[in-house]
N, C-alpha and C. Protein backbone atom coordinates (compact mmCIF):
# COMPACT_ATOMS: atom_id res chain seq x y z
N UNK A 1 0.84 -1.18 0.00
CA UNK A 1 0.00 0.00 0.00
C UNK A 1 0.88 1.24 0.00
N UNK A 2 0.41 2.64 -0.83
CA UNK A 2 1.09 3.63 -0.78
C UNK A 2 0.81 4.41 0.29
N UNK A 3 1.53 4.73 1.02
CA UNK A 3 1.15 6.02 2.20
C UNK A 3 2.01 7.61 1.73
N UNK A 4 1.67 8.51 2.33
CA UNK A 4 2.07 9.75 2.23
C UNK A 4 1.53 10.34 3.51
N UNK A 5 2.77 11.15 3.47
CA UNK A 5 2.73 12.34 4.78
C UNK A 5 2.52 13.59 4.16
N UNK A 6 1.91 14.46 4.93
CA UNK A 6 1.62 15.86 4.48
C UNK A 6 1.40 16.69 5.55
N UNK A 7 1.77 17.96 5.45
CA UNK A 7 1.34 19.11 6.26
C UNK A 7 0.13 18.65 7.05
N UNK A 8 -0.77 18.76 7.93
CA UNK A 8 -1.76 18.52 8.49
C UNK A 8 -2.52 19.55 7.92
N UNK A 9 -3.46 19.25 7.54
CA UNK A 9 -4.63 20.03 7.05
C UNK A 9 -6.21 20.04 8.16
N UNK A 10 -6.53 21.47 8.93
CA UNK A 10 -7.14 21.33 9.66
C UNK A 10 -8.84 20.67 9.43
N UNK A 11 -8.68 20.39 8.16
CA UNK A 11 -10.22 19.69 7.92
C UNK A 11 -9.63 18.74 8.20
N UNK A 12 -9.11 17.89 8.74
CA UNK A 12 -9.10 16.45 9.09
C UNK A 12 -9.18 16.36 10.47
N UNK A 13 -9.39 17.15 11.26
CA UNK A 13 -9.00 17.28 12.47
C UNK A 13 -10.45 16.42 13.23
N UNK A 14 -11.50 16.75 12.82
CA UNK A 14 -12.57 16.38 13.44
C UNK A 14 -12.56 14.41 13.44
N UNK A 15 -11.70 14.03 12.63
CA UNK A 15 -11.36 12.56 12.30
C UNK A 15 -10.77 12.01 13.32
N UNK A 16 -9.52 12.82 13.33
CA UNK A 16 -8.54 12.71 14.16
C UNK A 16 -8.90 13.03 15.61
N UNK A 17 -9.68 13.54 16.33
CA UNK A 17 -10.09 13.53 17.47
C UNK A 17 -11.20 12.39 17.56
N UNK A 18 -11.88 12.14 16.89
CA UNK A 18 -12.55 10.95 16.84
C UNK A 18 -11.90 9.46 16.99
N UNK A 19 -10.39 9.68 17.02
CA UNK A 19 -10.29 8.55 17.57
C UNK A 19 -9.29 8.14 18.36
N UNK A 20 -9.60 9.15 19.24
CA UNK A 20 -9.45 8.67 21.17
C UNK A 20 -10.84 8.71 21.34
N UNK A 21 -11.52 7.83 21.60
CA UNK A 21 -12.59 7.68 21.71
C UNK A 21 -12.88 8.37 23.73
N UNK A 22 -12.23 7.92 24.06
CA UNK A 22 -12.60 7.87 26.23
C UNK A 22 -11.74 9.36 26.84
N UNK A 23 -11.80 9.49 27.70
CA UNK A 23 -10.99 10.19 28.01
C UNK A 23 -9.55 9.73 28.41
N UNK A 24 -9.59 8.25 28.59
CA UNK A 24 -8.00 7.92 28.51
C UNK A 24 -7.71 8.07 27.19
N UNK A 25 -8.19 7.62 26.58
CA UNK A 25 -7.31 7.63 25.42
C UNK A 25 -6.73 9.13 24.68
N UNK A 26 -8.38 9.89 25.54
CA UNK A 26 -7.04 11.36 24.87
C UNK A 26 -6.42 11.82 25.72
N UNK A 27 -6.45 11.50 26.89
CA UNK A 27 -5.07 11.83 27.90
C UNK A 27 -4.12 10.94 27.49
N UNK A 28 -3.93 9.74 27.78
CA UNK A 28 -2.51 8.90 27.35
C UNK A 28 -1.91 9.63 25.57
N UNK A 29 -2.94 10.09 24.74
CA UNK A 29 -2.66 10.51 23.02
C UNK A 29 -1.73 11.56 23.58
N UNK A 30 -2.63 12.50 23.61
CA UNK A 30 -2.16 14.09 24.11
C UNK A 30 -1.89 14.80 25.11
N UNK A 31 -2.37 14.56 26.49
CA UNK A 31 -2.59 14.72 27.76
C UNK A 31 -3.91 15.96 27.72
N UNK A 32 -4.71 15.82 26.74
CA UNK A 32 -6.25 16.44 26.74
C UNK A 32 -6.83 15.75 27.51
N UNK A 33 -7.48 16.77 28.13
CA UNK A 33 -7.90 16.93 29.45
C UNK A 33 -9.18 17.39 29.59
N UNK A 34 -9.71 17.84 28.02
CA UNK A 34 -10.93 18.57 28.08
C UNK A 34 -11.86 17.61 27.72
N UNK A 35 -13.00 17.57 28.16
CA UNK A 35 -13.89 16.49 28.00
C UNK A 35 -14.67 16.49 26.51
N UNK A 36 -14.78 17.68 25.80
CA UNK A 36 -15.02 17.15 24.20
C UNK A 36 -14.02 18.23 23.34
N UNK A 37 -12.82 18.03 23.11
CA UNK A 37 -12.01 19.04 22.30
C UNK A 37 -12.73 19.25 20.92
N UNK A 38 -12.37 20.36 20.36
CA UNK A 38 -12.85 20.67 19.09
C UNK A 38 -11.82 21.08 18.38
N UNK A 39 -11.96 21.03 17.38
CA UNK A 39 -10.45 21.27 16.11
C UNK A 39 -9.74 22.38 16.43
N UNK A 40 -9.74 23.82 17.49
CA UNK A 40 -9.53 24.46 17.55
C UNK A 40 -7.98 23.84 18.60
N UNK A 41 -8.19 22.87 19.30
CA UNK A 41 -7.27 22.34 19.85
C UNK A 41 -5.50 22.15 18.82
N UNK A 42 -5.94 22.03 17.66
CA UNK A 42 -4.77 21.69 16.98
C UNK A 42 -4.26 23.43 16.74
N UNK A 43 -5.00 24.30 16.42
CA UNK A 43 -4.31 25.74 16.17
C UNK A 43 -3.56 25.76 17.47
N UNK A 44 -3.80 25.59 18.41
CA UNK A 44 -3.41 26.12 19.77
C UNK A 44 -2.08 25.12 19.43
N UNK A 45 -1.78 23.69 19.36
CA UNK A 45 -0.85 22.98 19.31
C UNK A 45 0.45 23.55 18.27
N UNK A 46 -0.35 23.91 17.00
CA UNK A 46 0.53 24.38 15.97
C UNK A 46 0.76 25.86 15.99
N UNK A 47 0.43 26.61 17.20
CA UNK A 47 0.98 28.03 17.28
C UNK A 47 2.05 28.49 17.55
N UNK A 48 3.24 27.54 18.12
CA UNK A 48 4.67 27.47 18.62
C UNK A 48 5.25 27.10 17.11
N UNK A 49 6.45 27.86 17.29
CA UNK A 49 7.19 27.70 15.49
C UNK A 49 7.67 26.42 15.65
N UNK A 50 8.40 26.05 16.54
CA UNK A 50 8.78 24.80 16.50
C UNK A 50 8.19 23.51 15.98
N UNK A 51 7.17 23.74 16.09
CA UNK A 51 5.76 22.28 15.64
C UNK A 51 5.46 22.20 14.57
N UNK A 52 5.61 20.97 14.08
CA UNK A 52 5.35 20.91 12.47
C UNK A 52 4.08 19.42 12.57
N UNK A 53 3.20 19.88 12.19
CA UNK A 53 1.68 18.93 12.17
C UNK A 53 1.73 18.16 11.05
N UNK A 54 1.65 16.70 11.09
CA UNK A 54 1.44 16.13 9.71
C UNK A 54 0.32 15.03 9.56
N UNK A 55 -0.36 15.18 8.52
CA UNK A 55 -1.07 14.41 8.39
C UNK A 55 -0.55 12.87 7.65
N UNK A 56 -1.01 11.44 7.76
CA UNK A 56 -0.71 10.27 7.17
C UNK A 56 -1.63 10.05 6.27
N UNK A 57 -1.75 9.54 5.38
CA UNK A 57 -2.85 9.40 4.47
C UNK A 57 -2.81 8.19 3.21
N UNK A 58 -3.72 7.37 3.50
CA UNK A 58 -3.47 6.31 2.67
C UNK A 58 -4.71 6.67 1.34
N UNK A 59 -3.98 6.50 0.43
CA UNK A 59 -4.96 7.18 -0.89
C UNK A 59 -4.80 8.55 -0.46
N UNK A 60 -6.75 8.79 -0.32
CA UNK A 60 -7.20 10.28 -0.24
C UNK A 60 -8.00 10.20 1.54
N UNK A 61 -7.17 9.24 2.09
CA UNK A 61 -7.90 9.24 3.55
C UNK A 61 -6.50 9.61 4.75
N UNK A 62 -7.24 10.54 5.17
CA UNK A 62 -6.26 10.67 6.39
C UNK A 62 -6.74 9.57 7.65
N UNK A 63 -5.21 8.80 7.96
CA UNK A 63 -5.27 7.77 8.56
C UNK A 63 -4.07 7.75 9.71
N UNK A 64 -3.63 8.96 10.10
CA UNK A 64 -2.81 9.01 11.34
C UNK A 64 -2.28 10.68 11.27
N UNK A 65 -1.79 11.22 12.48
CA UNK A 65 -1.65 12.50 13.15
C UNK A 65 -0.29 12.58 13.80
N UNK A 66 0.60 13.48 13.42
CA UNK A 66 1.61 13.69 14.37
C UNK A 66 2.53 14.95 14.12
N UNK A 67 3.49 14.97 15.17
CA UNK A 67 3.98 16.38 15.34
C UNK A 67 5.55 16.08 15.45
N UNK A 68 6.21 16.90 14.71
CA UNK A 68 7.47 17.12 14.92
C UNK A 68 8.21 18.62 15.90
N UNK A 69 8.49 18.02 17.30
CA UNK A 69 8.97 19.17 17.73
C UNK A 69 10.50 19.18 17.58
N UNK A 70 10.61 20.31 17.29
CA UNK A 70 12.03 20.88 17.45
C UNK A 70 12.93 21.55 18.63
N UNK A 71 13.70 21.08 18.38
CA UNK A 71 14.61 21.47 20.03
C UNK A 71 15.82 21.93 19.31
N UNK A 72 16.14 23.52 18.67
CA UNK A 72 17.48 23.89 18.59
C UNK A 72 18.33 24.00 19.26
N UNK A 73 17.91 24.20 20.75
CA UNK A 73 18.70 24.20 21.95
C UNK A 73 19.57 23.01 21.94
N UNK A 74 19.05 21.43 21.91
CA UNK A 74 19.52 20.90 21.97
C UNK A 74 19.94 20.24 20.99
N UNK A 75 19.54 20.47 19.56
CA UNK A 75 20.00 19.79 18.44
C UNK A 75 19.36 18.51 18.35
N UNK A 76 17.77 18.56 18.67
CA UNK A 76 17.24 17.29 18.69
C UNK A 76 15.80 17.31 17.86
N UNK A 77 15.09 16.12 17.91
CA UNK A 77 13.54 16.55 18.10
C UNK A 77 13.07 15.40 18.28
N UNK A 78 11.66 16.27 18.40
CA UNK A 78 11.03 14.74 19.30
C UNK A 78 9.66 14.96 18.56
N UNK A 79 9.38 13.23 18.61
CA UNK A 79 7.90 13.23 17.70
C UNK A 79 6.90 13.38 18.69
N UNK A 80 5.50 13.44 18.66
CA UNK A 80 4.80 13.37 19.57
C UNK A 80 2.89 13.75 19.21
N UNK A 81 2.32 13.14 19.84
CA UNK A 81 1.12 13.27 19.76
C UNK A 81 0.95 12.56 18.64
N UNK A 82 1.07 11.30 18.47
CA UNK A 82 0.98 10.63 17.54
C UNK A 82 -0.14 9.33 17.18
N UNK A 83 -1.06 9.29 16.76
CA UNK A 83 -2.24 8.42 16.61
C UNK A 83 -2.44 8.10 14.99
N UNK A 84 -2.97 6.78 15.02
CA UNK A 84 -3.91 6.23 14.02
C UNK A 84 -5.32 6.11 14.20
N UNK A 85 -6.03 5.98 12.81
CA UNK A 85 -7.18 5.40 12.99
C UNK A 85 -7.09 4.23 13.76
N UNK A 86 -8.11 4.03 14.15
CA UNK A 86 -8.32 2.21 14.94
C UNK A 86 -8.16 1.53 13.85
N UNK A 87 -8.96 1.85 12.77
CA UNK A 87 -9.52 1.01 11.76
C UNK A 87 -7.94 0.18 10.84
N UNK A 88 -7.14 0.89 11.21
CA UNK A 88 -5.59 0.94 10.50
C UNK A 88 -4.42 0.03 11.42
N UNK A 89 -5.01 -0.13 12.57
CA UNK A 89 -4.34 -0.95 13.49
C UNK A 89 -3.74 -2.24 13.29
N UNK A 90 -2.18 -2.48 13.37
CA UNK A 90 -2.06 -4.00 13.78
C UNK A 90 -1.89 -4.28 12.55
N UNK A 91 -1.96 -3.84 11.20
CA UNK A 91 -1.46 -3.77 9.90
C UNK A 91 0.29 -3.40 9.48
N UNK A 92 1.07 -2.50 10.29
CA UNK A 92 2.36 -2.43 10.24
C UNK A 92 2.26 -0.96 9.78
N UNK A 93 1.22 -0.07 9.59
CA UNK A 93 0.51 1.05 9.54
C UNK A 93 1.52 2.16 9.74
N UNK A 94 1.33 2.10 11.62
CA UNK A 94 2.56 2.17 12.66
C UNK A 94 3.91 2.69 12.24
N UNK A 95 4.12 1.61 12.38
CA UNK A 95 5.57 1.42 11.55
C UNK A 95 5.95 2.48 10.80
N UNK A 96 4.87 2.49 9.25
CA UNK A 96 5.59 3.03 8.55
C UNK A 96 5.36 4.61 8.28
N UNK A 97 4.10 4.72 9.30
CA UNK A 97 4.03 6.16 9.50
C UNK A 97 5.43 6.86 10.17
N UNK A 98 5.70 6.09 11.18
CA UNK A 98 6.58 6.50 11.98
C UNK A 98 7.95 6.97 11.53
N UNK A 99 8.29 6.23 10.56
CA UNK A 99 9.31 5.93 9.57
C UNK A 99 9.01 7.29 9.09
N UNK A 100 8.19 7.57 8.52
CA UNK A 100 8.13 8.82 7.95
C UNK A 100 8.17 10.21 8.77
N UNK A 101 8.05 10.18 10.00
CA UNK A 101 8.19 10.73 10.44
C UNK A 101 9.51 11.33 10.55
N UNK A 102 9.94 10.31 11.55
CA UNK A 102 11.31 10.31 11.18
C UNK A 102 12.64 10.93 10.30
N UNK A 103 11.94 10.65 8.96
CA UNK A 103 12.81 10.79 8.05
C UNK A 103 12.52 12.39 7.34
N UNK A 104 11.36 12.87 8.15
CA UNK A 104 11.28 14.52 8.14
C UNK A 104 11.99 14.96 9.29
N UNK A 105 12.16 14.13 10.07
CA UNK A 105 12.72 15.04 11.63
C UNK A 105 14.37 14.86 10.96
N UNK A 106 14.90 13.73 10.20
CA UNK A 106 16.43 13.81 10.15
C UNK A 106 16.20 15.14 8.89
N UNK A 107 15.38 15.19 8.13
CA UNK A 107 15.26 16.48 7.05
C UNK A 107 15.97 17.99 8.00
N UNK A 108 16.02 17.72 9.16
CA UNK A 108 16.21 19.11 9.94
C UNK A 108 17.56 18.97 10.15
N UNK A 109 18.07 17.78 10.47
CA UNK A 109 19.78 17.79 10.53
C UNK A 109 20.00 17.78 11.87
N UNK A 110 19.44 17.39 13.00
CA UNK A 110 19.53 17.05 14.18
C UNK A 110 19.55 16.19 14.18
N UNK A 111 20.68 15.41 15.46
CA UNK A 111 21.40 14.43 15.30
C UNK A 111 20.57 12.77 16.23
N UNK A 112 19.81 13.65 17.21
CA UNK A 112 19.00 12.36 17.64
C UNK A 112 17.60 12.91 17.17
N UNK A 113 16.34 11.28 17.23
CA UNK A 113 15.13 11.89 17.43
C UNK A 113 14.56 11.14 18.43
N UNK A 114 14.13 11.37 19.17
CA UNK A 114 12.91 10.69 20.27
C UNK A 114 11.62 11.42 20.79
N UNK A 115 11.17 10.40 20.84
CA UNK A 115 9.58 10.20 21.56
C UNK A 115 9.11 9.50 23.31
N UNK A 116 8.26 10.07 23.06
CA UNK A 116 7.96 9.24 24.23
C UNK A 116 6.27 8.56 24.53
N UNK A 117 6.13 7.94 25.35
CA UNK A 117 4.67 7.05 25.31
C UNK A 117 4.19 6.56 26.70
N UNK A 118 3.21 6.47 26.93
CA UNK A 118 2.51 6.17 27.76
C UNK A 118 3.16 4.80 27.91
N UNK A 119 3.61 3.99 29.16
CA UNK A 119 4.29 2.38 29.27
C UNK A 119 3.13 1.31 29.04
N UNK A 120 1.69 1.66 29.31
CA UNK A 120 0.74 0.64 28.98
C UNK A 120 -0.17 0.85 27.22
N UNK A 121 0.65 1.79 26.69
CA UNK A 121 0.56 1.57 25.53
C UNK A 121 1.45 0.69 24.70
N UNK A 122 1.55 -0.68 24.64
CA UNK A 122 2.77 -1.69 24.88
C UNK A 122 2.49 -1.88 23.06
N UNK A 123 1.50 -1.73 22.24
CA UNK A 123 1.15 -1.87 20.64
C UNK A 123 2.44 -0.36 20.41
N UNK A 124 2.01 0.74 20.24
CA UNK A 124 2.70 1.89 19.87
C UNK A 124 4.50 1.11 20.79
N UNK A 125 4.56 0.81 21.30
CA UNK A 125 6.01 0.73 22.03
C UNK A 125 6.36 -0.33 20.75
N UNK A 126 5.84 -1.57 21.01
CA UNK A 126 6.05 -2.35 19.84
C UNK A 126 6.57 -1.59 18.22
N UNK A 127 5.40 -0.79 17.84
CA UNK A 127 5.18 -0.45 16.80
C UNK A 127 7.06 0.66 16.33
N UNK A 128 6.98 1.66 17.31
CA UNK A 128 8.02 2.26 17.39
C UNK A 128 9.76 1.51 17.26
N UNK A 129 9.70 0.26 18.47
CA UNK A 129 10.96 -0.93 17.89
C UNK A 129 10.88 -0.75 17.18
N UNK A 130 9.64 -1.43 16.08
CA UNK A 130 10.28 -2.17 14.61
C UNK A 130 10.29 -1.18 13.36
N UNK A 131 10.22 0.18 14.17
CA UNK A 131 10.35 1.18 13.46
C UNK A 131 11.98 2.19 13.51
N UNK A 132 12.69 1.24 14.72
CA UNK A 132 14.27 1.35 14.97
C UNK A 132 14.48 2.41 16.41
N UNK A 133 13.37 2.65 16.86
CA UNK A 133 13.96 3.23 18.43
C UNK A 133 13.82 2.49 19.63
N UNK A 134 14.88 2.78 19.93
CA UNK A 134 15.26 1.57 21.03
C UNK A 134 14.80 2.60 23.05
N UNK A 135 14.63 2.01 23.73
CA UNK A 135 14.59 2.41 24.95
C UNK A 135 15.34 3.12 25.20
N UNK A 136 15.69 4.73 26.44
CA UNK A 136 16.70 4.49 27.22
C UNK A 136 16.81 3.83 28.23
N UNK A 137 17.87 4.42 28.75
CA UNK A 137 18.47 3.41 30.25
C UNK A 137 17.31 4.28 31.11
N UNK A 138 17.23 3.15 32.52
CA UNK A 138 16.62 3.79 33.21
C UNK A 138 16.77 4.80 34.28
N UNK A 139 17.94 5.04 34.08
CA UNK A 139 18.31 6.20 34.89
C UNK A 139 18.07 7.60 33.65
N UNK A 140 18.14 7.34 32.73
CA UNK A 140 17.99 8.79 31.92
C UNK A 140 16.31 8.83 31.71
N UNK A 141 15.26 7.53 31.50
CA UNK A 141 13.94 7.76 31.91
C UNK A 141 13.65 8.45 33.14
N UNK A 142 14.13 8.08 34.30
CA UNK A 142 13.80 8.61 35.18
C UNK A 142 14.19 9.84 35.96
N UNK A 143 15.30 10.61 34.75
CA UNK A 143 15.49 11.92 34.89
C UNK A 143 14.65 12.45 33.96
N UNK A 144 13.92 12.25 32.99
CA UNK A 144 13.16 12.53 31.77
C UNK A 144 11.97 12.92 32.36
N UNK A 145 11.70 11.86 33.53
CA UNK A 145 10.49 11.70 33.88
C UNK A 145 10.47 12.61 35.29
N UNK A 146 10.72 13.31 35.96
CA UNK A 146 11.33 14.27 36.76
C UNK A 146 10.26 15.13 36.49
N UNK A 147 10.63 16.11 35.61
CA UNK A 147 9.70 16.97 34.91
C UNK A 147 8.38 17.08 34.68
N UNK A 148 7.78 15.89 34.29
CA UNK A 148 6.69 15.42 33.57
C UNK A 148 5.64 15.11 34.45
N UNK A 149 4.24 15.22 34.17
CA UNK A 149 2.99 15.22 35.10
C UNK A 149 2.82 13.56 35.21
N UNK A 150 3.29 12.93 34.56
CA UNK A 150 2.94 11.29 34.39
C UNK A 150 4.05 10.50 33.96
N UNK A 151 4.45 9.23 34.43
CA UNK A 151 5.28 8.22 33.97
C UNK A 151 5.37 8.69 32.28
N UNK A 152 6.62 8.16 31.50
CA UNK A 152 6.72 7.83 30.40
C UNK A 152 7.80 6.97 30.26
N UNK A 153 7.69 6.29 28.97
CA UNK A 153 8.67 5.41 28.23
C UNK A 153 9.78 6.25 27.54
N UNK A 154 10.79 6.53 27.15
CA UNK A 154 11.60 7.16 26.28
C UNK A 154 11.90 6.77 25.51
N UNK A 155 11.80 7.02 24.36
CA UNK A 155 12.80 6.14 22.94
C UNK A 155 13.40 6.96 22.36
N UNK A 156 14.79 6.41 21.47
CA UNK A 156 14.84 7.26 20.42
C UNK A 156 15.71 6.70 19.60
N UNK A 157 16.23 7.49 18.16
CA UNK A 157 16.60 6.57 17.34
C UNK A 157 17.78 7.43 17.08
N UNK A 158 19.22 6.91 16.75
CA UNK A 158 20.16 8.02 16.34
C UNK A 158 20.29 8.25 14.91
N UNK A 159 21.09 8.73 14.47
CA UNK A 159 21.39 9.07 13.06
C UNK A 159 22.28 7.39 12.54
């Protein structure tokens, strides 16, 4: 199957919130918190220069969501807020969205990229491996995680 990445286009957005269906699922997605977000949520996300929104799209269907942040400070970036349709699941989908991701974040010339994930999202952890990012150690998770309102997993992939 052919996939393509693209700019995020805010008519897709109402899709794309449609599927975190619970409120876990859009807290563990995004850490949304609001009990029915509306597309206006993504302007607010994509108002920092750093953030680059992309849509996945198999054919003429958008079929996954994600963000490239940038860290010049540190010469890095990190993917994030990243979802599929359900309907797309467990296909290797995943994978090769991710891949693409990726291969826009090395487009910037920063030398690592990582993400991070909820630990009982164990499909996306999967999905991310066989997409080439590996864990850190757990002493650099748990300085990672210092900061942060909730546990996370760390990954990332080098050049």
């Amino acid at each position: 199957m052919e996939y393509r990445l693209e700019p995020f286009d805010r008519a897709n957005a109402p899709a794309v919130l449609s599927w975190a269906r619970t409120r876990e699922e859009r807290e563990a997605w995004a850490s949304i918190t609001e009990p029915e977000p509306d597309a206006s949520i993504f302007d607010r996300w994509v108002a920092d220069a750093d953030v680059r929104a992309f849509g996945f799209f198999e054919e003429d269907r958008c079929i996954g969501y994600g963000e490239i942040w940038l860290d010049p400070e540190e010469g890095e970036v990190e993917l994030a807020r990243i979802i599929l349709d359900p309907a797309t699941r467990g296909r290797g989908v995943g994978r090769a969205f991710v891949r693409a991701l990726v291969g826009r974040a090395r487009d910037v010339g920063y030398g690592e990229v990582w993400l991070r994930v909820v630990p009982e999202n164990e499909r996306a952890i999967t999905a991310y491996a066989a997409a080439g990012f590996v864990r850190t150690t757990p002493e650099e998770e748990s300085t990672f995680n210092d900061s942060q309102p909730r546990e996370y997993v760390w990954m990332r992939v080098d050049r």
